[in-house]
N, C-alpha and C. Protein backbone atom coordinates (compact mmCIF):
# COMPACT_ATOMS: atom_id res chain seq x y z
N UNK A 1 90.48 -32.71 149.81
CA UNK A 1 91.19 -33.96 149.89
C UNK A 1 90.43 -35.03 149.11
N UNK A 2 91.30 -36.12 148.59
CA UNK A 2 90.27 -36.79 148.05
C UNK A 2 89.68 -38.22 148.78
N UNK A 3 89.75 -38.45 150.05
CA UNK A 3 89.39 -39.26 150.41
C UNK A 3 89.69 -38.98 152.16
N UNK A 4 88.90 -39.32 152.75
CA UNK A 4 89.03 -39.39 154.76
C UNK A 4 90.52 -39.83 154.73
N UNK A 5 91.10 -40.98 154.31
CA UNK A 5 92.60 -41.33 154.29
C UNK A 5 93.82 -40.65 154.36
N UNK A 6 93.21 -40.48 153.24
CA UNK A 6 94.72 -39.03 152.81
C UNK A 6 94.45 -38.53 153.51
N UNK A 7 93.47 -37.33 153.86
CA UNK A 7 93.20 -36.63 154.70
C UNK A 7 93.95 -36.55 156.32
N UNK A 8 93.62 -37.74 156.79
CA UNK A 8 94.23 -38.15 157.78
C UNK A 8 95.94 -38.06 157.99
N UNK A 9 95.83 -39.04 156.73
CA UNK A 9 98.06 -39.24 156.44
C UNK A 9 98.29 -37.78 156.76
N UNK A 10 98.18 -36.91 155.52
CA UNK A 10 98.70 -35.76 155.56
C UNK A 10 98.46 -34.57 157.00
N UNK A 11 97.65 -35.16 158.01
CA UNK A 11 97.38 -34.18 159.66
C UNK A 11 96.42 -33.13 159.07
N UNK A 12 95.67 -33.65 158.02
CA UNK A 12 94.93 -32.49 157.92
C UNK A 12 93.22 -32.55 159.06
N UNK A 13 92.78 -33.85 159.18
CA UNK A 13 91.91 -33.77 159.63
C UNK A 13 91.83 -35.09 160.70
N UNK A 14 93.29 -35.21 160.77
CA UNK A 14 93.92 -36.16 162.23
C UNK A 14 94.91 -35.58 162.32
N UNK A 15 95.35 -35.59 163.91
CA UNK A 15 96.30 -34.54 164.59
C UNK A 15 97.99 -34.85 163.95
N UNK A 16 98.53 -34.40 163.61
CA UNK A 16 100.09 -35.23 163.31
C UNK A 16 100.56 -35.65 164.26
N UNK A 17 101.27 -36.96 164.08
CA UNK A 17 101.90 -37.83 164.80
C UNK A 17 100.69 -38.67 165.82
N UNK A 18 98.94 -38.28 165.53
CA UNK A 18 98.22 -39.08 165.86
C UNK A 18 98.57 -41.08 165.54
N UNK A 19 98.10 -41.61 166.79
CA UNK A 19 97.65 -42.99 165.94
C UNK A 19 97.01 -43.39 164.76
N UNK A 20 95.96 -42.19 164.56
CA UNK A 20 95.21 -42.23 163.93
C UNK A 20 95.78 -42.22 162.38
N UNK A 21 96.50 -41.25 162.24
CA UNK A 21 98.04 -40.77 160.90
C UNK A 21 97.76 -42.12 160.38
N UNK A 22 99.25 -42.45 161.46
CA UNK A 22 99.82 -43.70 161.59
C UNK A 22 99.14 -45.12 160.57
N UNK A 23 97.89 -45.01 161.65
CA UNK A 23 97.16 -46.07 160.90
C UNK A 23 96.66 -46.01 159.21
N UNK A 24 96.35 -44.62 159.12
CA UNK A 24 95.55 -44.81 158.26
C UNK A 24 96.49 -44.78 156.90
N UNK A 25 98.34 -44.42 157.22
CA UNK A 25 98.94 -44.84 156.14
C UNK A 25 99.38 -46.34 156.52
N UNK A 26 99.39 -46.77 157.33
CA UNK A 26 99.67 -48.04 157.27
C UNK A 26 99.02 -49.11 156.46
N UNK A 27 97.39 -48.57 156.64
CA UNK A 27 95.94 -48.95 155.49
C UNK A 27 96.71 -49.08 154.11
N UNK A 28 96.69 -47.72 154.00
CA UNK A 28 97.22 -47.21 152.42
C UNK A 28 98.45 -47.85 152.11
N UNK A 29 99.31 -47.53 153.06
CA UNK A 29 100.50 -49.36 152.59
C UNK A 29 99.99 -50.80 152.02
N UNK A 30 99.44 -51.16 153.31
CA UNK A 30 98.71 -52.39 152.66
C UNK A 30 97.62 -52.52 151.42
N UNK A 31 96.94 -51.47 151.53
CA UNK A 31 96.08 -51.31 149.73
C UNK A 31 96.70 -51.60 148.68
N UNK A 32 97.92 -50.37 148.56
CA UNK A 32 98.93 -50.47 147.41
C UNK A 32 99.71 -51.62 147.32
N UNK A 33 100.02 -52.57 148.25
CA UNK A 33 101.12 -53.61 148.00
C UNK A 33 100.94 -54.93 149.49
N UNK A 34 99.71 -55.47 148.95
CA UNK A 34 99.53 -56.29 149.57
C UNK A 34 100.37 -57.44 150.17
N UNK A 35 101.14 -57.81 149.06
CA UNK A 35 102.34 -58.76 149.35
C UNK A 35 102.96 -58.59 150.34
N UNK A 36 103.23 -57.14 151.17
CA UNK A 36 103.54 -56.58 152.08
C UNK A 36 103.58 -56.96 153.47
N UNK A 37 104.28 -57.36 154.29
CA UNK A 37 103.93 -57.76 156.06
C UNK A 37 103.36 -56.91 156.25
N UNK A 38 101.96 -57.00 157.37
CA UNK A 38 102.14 -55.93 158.61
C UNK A 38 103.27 -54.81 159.13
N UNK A 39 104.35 -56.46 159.71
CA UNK A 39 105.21 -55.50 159.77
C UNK A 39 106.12 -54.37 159.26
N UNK A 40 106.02 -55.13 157.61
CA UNK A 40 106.93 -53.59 156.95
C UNK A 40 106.36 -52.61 156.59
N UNK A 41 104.54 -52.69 156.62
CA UNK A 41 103.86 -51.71 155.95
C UNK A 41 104.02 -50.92 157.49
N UNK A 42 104.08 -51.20 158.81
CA UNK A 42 104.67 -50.69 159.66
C UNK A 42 105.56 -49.38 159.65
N UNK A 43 106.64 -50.42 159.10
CA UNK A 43 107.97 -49.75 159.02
C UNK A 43 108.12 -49.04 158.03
N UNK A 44 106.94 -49.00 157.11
CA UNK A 44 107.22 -48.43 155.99
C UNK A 44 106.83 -46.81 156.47
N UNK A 45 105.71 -47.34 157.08
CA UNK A 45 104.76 -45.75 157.52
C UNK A 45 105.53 -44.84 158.51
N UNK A 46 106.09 -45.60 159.44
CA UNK A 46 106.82 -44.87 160.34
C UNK A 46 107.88 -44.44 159.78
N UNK A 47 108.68 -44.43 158.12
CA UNK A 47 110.07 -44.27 158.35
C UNK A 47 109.34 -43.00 157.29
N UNK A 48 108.67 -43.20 156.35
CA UNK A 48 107.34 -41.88 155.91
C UNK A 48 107.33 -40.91 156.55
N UNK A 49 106.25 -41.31 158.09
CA UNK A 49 106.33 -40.20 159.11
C UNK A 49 107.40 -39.62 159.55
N UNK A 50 108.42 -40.06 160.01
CA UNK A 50 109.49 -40.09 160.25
C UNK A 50 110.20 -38.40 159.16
N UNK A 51 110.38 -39.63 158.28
CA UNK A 51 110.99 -38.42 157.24
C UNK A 51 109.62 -36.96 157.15
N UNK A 52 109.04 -37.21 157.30
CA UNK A 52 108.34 -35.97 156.74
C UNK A 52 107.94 -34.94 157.91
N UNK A 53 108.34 -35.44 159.23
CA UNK A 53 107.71 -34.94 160.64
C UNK A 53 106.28 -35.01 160.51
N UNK A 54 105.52 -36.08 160.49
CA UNK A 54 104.37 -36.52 160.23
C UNK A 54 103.98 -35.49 159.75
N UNK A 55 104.05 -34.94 158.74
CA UNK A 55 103.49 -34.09 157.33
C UNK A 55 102.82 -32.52 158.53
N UNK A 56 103.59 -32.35 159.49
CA UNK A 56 103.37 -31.07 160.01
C UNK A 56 103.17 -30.14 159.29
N UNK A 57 104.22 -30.08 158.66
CA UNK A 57 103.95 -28.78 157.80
C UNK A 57 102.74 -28.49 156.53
N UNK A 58 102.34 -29.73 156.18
CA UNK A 58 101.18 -30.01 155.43
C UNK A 58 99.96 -29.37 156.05
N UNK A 59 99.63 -29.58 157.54
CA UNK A 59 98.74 -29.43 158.57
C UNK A 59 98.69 -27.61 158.56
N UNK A 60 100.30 -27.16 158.71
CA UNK A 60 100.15 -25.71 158.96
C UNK A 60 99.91 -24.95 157.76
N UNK A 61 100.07 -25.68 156.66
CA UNK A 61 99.99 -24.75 155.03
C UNK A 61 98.22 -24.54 155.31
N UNK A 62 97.61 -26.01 155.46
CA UNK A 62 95.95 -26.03 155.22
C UNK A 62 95.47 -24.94 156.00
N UNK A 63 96.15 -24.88 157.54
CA UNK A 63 95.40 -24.28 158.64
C UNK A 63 95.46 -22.52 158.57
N UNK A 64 96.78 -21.97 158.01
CA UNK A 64 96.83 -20.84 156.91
C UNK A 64 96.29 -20.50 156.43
N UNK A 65 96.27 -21.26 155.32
CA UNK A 65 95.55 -20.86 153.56
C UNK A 65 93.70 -21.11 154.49
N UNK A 66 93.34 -21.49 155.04
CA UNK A 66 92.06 -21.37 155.40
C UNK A 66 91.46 -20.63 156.39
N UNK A 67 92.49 -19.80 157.49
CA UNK A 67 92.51 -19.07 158.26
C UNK A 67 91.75 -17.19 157.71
């Protein structure tokens, strides 16, 4: 991975659907586009998670391929 962040977003080394996820794309919202509320970098992350089932399946490819 290239950074603890990503790492996190994608449930690889925070649980999916953790707070932890959550937050740390919410971070990465606000990095990329500061102009941004709180609240939509919020809404942005949750509708992300949302769509992707907090990157579950990301979590089960890693836990596989390294198994």
């Amino acid at each position: 991975m290239s950074n603890g962040e990503v790492c996190c977003i994608l449930g690889v080394c925070c649980p999916p659907g953790s707070d932890a996820q959550r937050q740390a794309l919410v971070h990465e919202v606000q990095k990329k586009h500061p102009h941004v509320s709180a609240e939509k970098a919020v809404e942005a992350a949750d509708a992300v998670l949302k769509a992707h089932d907090n990157f579950e399946d990301v979590a089960a490819l890693f836990d596989a391929a390294i198994a």
